[in-house]
Protein backbone atom coordinates (compact mmCIF):
# COMPACT_ATOMS: atom_id res chain seq x y z
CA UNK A 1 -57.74 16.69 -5.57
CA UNK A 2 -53.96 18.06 -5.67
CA UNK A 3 -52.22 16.80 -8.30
CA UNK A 4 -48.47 16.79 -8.46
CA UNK A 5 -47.42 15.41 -12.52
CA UNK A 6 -44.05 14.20 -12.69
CA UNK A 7 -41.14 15.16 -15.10
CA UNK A 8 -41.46 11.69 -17.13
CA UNK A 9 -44.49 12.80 -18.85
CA UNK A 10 -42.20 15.86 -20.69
CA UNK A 11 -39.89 13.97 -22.77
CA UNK A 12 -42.99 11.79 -23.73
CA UNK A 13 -44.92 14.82 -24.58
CA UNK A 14 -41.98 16.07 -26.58
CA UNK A 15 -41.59 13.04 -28.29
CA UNK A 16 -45.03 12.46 -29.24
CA UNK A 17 -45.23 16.81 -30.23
CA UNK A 18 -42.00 16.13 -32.32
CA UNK A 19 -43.17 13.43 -34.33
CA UNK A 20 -46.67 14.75 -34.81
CA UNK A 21 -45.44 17.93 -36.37
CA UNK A 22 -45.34 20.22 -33.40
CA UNK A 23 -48.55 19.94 -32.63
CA UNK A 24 -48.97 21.06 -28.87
CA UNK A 25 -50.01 18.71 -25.80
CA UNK A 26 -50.67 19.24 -22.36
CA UNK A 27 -51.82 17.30 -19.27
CA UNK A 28 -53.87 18.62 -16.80
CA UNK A 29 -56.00 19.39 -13.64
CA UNK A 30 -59.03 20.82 -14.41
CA UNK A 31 -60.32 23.25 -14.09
CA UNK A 32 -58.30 25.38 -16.34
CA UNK A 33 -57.91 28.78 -17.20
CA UNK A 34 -55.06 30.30 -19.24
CA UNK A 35 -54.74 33.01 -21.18
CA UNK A 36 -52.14 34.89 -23.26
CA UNK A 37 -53.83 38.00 -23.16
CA UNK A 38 -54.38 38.99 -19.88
CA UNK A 39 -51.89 35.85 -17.66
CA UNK A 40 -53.17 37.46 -14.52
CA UNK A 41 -56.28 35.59 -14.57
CA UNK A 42 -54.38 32.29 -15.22
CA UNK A 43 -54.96 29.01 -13.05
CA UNK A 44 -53.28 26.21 -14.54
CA UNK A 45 -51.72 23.19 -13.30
CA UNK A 46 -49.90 20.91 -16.11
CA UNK A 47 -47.47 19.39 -17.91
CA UNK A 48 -47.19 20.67 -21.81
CA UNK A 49 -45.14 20.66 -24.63
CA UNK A 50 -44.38 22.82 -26.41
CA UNK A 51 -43.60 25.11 -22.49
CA UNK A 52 -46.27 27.96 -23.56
CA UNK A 53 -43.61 30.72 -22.54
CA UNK A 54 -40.95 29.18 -24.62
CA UNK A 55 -40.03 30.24 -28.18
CA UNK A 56 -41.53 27.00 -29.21
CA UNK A 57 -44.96 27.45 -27.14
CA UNK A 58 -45.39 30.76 -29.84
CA UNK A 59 -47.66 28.68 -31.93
CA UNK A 60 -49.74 29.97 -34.54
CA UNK A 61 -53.04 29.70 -32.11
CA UNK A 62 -50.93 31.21 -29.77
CA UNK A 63 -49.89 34.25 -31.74
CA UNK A 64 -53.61 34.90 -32.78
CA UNK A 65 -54.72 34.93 -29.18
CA UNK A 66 -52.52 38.19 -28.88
CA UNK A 67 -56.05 39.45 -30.13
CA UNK A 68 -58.09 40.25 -27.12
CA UNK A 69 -61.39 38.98 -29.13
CA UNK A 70 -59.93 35.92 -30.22
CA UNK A 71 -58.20 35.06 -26.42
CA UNK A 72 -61.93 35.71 -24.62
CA UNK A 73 -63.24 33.45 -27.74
CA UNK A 74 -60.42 30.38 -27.04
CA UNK A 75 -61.36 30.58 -23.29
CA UNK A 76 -64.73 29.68 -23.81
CA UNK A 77 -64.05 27.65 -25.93
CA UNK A 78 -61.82 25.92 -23.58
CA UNK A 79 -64.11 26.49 -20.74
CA UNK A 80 -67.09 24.51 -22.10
CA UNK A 81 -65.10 21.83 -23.99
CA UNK A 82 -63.04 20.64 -20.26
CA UNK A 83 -66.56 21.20 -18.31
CA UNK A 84 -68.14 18.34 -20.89
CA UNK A 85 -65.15 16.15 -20.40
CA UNK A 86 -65.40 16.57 -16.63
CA UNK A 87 -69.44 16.19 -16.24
CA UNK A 88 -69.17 13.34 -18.43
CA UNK A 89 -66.02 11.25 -18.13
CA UNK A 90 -66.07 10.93 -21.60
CA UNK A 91 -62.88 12.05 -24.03
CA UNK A 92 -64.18 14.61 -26.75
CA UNK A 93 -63.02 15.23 -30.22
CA UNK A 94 -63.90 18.16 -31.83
CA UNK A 95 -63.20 21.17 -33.63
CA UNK A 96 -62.78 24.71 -31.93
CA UNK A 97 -63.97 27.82 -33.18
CA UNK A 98 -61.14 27.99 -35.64
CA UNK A 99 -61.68 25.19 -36.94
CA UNK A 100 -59.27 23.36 -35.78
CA UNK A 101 -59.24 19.96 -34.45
CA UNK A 102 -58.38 19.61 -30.84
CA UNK A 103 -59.15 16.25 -28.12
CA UNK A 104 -59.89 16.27 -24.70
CA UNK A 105 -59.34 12.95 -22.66
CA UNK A 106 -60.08 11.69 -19.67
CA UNK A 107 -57.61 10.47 -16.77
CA UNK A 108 -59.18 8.30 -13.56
CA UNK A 109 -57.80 7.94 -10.37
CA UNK A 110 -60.38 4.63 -9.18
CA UNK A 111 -62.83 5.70 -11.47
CA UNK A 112 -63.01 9.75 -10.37
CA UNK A 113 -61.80 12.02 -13.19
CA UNK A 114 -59.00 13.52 -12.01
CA UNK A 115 -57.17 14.91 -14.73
CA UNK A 116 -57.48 15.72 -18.59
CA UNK A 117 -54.89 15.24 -21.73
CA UNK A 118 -55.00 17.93 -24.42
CA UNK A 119 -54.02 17.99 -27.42
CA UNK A 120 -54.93 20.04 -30.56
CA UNK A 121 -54.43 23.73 -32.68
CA UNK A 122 -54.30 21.13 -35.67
CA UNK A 123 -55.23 22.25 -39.34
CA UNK A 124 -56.42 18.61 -40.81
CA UNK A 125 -56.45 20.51 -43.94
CA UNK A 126 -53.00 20.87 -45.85
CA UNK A 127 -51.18 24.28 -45.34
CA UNK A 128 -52.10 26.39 -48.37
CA UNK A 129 -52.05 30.38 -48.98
CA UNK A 130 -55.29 29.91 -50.28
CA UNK A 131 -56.36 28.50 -46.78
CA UNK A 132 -54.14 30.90 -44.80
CA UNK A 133 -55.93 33.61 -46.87
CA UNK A 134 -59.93 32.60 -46.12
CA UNK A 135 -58.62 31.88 -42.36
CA UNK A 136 -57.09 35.43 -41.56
CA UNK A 137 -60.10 37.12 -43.27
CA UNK A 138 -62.16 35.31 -40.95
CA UNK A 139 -59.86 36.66 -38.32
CA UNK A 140 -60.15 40.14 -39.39
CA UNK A 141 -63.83 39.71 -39.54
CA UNK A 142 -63.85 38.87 -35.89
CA UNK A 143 -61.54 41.85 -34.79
CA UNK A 144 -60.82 44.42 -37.55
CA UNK A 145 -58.47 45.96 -35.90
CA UNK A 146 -55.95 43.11 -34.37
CA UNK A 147 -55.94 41.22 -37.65
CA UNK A 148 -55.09 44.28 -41.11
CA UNK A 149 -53.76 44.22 -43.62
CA UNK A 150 -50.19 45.02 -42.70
CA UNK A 151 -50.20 42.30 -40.55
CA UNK A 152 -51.33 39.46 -43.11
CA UNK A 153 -47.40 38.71 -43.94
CA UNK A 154 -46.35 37.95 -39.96
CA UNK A 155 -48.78 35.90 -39.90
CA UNK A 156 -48.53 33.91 -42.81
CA UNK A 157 -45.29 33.11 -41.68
CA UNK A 158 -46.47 32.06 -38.14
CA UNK A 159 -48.95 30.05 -40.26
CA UNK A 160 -46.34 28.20 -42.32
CA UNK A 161 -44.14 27.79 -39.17
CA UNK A 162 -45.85 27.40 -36.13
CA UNK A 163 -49.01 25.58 -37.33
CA UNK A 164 -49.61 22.01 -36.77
CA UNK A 165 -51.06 19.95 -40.28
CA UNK A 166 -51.86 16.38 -39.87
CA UNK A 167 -54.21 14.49 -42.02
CA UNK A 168 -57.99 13.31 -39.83
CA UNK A 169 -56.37 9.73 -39.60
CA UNK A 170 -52.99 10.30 -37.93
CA UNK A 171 -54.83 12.92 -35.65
CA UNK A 172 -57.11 10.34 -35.00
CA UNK A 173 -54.50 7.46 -33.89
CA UNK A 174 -52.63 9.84 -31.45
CA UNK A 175 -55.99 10.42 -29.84
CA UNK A 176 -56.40 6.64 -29.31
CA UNK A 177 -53.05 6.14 -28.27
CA UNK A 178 -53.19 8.93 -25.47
CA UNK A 179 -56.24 7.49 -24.49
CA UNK A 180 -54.58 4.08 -23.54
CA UNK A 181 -50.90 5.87 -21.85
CA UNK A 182 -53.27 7.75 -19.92
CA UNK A 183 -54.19 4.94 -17.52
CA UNK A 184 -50.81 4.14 -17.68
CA UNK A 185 -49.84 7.86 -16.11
CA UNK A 186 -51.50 6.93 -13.37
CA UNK A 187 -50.29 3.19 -12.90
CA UNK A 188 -46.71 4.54 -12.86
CA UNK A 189 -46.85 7.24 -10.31
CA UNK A 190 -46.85 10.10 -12.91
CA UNK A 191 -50.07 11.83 -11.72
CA UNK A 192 -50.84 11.58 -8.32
CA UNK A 193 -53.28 13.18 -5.42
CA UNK A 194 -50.39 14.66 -3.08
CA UNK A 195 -53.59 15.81 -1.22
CA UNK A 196 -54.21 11.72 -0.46
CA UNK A 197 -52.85 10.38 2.58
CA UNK A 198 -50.42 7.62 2.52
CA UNK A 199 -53.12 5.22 3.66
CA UNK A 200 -55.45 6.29 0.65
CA UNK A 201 -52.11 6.48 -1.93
CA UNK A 202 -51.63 2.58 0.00
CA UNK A 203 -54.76 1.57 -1.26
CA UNK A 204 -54.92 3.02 -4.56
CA UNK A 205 -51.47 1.67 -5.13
CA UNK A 206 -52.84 -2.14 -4.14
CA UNK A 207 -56.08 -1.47 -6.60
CA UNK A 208 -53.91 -0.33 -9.81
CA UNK A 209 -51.36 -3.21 -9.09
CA UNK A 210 -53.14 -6.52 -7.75
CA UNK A 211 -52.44 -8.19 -10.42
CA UNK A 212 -48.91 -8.24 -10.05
CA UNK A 213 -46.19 -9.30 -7.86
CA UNK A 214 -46.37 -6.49 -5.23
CA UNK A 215 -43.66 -5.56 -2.48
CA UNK A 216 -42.47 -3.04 -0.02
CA UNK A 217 -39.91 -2.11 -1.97
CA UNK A 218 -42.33 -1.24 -4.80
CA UNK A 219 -44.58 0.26 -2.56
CA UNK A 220 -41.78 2.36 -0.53
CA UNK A 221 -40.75 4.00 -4.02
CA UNK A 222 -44.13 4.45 -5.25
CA UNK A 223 -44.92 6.71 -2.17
CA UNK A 224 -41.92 8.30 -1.55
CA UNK A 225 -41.85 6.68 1.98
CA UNK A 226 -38.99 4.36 4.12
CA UNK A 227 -39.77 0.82 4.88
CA UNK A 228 -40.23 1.32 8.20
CA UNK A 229 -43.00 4.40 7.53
CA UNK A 230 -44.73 1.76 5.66
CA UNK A 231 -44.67 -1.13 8.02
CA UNK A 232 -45.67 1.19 10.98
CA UNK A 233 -48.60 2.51 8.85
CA UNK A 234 -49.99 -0.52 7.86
CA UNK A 235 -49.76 -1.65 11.00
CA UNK A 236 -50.98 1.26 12.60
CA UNK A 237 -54.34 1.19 10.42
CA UNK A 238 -55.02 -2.57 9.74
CA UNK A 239 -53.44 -3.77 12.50
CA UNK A 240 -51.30 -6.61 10.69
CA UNK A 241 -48.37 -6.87 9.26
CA UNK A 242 -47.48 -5.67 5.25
CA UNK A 243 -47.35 -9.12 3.53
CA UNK A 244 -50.52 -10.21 5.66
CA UNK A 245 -52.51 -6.74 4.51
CA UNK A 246 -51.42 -7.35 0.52
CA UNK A 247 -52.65 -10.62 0.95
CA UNK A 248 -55.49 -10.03 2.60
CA UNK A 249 -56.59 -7.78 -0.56
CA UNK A 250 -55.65 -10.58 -3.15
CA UNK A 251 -56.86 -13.35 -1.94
CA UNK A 252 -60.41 -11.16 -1.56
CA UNK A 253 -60.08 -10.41 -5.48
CA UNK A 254 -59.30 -14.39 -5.64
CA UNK A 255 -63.08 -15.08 -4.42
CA UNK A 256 -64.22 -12.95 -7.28
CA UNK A 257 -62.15 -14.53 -10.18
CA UNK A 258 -63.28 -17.93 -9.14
CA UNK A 259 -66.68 -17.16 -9.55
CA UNK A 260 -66.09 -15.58 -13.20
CA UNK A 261 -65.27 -19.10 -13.65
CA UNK A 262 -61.44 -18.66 -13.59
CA UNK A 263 -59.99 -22.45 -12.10
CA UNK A 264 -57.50 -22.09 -9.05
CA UNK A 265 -54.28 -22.17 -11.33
CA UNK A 266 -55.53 -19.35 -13.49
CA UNK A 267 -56.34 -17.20 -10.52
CA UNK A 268 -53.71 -17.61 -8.69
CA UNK A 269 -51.44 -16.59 -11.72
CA UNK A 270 -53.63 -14.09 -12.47
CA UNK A 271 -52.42 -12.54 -8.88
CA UNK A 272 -49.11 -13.14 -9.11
CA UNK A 273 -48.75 -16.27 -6.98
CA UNK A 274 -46.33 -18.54 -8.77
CA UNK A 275 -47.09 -21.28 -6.31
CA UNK A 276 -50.40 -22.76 -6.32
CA UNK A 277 -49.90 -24.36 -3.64
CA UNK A 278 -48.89 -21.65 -1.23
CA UNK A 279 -51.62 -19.62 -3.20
CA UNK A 280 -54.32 -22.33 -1.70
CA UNK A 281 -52.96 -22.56 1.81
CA UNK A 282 -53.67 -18.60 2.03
CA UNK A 283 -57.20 -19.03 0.57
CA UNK A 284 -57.80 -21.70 3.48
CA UNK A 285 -56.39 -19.92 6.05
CA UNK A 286 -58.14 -16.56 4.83
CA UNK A 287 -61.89 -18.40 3.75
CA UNK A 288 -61.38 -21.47 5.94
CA UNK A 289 -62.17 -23.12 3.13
CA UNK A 290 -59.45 -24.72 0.20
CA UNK A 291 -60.61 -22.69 -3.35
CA UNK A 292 -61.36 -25.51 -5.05
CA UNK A 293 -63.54 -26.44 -2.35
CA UNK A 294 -65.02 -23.07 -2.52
CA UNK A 295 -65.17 -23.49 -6.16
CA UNK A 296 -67.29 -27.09 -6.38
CA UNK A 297 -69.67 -25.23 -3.58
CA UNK A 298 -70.33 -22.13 -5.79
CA UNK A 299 -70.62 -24.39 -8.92
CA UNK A 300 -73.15 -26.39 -6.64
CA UNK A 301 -75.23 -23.28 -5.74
CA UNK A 302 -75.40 -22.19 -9.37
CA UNK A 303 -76.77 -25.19 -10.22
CA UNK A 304 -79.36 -25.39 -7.24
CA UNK A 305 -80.31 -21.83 -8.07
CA UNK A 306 -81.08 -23.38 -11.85
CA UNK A 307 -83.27 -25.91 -10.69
């Protein structure tokens, strides 16, 4: 994949960072690589706020990775955290070699991972010199020379400043919370596979949206394309007009929903037809069969397959 992330997902990000202490977030496409210390070995492609080469991107973890030791140390971090998320699809909460809490969750485009949500550098604990001092010894411990003694008071006040502190619980609930607007990025257009074709973004926009009233217009802004782009496409591939392709794909889904025991009403609601009516007449002309006659029947072979 090629994923292009729009400019919507900033002010969120910056809302979300504001109101959660500064703590940093970032979306992206793995795999990832960046690093302070040596930027020419960088390969990122995100959305994050703080901007890491803004005065507010200076956090505390990011002032510490100044140390070549500890930058080599975050990437691997980094590195093996992203590869678990990615092998297993599932969002991982943990804390980093700093101890530090930090999340990495999951984004799907049709069920593929295609992207990740980051967010972390936070200090659960609350922001003591006592806990300042046993972190930066730790520091020195791991690279004498980066971390002295004359350097202990710059830090301290990148420490107080520029250092997220949440308690476990709130750090918790954003996790969960990013967790649900992440299928949302996707629904509205935020993240998408530029690397798709417009038949593939076609269909992935009918799969994330079936369940709602769906037209060209919608469709046209979705993919960035004209009306008549669209119409020639779909006729072009499927060979029938727009309305009769959308409709095609919903009333398919409407098979499905009757045999999870929805009634006709329900499912047709369910896919956005208002009408019942019209709703059935596009069953029968699609099934040649009305759906509550294709209802009774499956009812009928459930109960034959009983006996």
């Amino acid at each position: 994949m090629q994923l292009m992330f729009s400019t919507e997902l900033i002010p969120l990000l910056r809302d979300i960072s504001i109101q959660n202490d500064g703590m940093p977030l970032s979306v992206f496409e793995p795999p990832q690589r960046f690093s302070r210390y040596s930027p020419a070995i960088n390969f990122y492609n995100s959305v994050a706020w703080p901007p890491p080469d803004s005065d507010e991107g200076q956090t505390f973890c990011a002032m510490i990775q100044k140390s070549k030791v500890i930058d080599s140390t975050c990437l691997e971090c980094d590195k093996n955290t992203t590869d678990h998320c990615v092998n297993t699809g599932k969002k991982r909460i943990y804390r980093c070699h700093r101890g530090f809490r930090e999340a990495i969750i999951p984004i799907k485009i049709n069920h593929a991972l295609c992207a990740c949500i980051f967010l972390g550098q936070v200090s659960t604990e609350p922001k003591s010199e006592d806990h300042f001092r046993t972190l930066y010894e730790e520091l020195a411990k791991i690279d004498r020379e980066f971390f002295t003694k004359d350097r202990y008071a710059e830090y301290y006040n990148h420490y107080n400043n520029r250092l997220c502190a949440i308690s476990e619980k709130r750090f918790l609930a954003v996790c969960s919370m990013l967790e649900q607007l992440g299928e949302s990025f996707v629904r509205l257009g935020w993240i998408r596979d530029v690397k798709v074709g417009h038949q593939e973004l076609l269909e992935q926009y009918l799969s994330q949206h079936l369940y709602e009233r769906i037209s060209a217009e919608k469709v046209c802004r979705s993919l960035n394309i004209s009306r008549a782009t669209l119409y020639r496409l779909v006729k072009k591939e499927f060979g029938v007009g727009f309305n009769t392709y959308v409709n095609q794909h919903k009333i398919g889904v409407a098979k499905d929903l009757l045999k999870r025991g929805y009634n006709v009403k329900q499912t047709a609601l369910m896919l956005g037809y208002e009408d019942v009516g019209y709703f059935s007449r596009l069953f029968s002309e699609f099934h040649n069969v009305s759906p509550s006659e294709f209802l009774r029947l499956h009812e009928k072979t459930n109960l034959s397959e009983k006996q």
